[in-house]
Protein backbone atom coordinates (compact mmCIF):
# COMPACT_ATOMS: atom_id res chain seq x y z
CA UNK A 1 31.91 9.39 1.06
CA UNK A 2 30.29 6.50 -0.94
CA UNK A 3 26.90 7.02 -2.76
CA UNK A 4 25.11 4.46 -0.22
CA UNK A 5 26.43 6.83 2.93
CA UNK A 6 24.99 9.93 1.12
CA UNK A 7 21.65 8.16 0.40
CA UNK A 8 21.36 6.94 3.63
CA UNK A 9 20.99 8.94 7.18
CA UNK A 10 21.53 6.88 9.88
CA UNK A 11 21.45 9.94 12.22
CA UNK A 12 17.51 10.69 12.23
CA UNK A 13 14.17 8.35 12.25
CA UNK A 14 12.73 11.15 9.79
CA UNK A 15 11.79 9.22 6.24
CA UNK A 16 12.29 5.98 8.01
CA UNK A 17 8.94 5.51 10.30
CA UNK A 18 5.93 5.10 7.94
CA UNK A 19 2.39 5.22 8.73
CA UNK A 20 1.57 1.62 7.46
CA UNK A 21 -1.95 1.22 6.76
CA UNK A 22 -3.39 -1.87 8.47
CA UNK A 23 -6.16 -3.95 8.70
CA UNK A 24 -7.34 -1.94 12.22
CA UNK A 25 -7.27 1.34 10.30
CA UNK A 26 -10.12 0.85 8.77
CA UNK A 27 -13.26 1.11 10.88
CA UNK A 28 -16.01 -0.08 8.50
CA UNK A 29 -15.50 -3.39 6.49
CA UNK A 30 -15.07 -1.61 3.15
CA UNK A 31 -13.07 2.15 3.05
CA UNK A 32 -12.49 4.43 -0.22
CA UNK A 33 -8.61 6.14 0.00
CA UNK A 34 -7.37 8.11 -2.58
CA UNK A 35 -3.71 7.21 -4.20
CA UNK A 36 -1.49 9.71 -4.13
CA UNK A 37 2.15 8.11 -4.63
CA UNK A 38 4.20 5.18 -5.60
CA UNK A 39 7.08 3.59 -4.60
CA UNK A 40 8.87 0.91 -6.11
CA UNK A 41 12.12 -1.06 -5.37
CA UNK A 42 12.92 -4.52 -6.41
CA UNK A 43 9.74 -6.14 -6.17
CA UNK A 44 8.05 -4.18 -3.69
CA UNK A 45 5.49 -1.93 -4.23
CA UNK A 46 4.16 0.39 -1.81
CA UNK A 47 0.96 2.67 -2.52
CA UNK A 48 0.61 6.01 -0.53
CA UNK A 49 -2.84 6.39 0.19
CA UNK A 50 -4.70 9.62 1.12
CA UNK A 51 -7.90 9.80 3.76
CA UNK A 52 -9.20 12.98 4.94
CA UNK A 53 -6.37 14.41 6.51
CA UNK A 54 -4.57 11.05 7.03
CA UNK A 55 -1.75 9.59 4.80
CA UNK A 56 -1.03 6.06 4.59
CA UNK A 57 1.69 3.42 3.50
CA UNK A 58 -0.17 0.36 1.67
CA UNK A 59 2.55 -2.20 0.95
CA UNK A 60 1.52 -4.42 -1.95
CA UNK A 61 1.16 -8.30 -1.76
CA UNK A 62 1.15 -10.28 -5.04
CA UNK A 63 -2.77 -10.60 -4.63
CA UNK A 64 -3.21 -6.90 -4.75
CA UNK A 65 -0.72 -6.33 -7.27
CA UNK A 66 -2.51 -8.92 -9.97
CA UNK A 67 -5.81 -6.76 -8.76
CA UNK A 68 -4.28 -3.50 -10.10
CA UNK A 69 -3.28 -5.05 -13.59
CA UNK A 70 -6.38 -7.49 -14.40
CA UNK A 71 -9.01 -4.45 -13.76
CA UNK A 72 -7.38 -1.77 -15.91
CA UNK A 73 -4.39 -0.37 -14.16
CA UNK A 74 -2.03 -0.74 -17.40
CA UNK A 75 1.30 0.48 -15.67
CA UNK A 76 1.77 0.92 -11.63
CA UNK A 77 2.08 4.21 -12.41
CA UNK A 78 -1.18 4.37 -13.80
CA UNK A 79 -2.85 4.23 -9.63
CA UNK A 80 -2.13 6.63 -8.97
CA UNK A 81 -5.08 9.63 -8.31
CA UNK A 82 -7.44 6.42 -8.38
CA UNK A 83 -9.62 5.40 -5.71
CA UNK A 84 -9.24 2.41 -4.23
CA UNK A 85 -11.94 0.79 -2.27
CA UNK A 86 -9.99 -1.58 0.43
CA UNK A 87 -12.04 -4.63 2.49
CA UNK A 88 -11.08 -6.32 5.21
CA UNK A 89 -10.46 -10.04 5.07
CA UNK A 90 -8.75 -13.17 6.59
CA UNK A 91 -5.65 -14.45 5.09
CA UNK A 92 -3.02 -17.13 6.00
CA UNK A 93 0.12 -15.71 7.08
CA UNK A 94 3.00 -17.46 5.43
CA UNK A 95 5.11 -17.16 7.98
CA UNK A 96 2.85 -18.49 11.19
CA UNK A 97 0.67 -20.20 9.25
CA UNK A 98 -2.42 -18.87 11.21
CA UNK A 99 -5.42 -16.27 9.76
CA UNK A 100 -4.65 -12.54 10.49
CA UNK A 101 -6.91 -9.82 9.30
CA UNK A 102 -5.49 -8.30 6.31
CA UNK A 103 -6.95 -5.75 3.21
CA UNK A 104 -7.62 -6.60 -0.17
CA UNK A 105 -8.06 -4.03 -2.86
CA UNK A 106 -11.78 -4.32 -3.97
CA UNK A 107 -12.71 -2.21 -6.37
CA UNK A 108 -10.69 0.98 -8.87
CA UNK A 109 -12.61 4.12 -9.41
CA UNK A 110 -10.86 4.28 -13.40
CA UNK A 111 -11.56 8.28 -13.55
């Protein structure tokens, strides 16, 4: 058995289906989540983000990601157990060209 076939389990959806956090998750125009994780691969960067009782998946767009660094998030690793205040706002879609709703980190609570 090869290291990708013992890595990978193609026989459950367990691990695979993530709660993504979206736009419609939020019911005010501003919301405060707490980060509790981090995962990285390539270039991606996903946040896991705590709400009450509800976890999230907050993948990271290059907007966001220059947001964390130029207000005082040194390393990625550094987000995490930070509070992150996410708004709601338009943004072109690359890949339809059209405005969707999307979030935009707004403001770090640096503890």
């Amino acid at each position: 058995m090869s290291e990708t076939e013992k890595t990978i389990n193609d026989q459950s959806w367990d691990g695979i289906l993530k709660n993504y956090l979206k736009a419609d998750n939020l019911k005010e125009p501003k919301e405060k989540f707490v980060c509790i994780g981090l995962f990285i691969q390539d270039k991606d960067m996903d946040l896991e983000l705590e709400k009450e009782d509800n976890k999230y998946i907050f993948s990271l767009n290059i907007t966001n990601k220059l947001f964390l660094k130029n207000n005082g998030i040194k390393a990625p690793k550094d987000v995490v157990g930070k509070v992150l205040t996410l708004k709601k706002v338009l943004a072109t879609n690359p890949t339809t060209k059209k405005e969707v709703e999307s979030l935009r980190i707004d403001h770090i609570e640096i503890v």
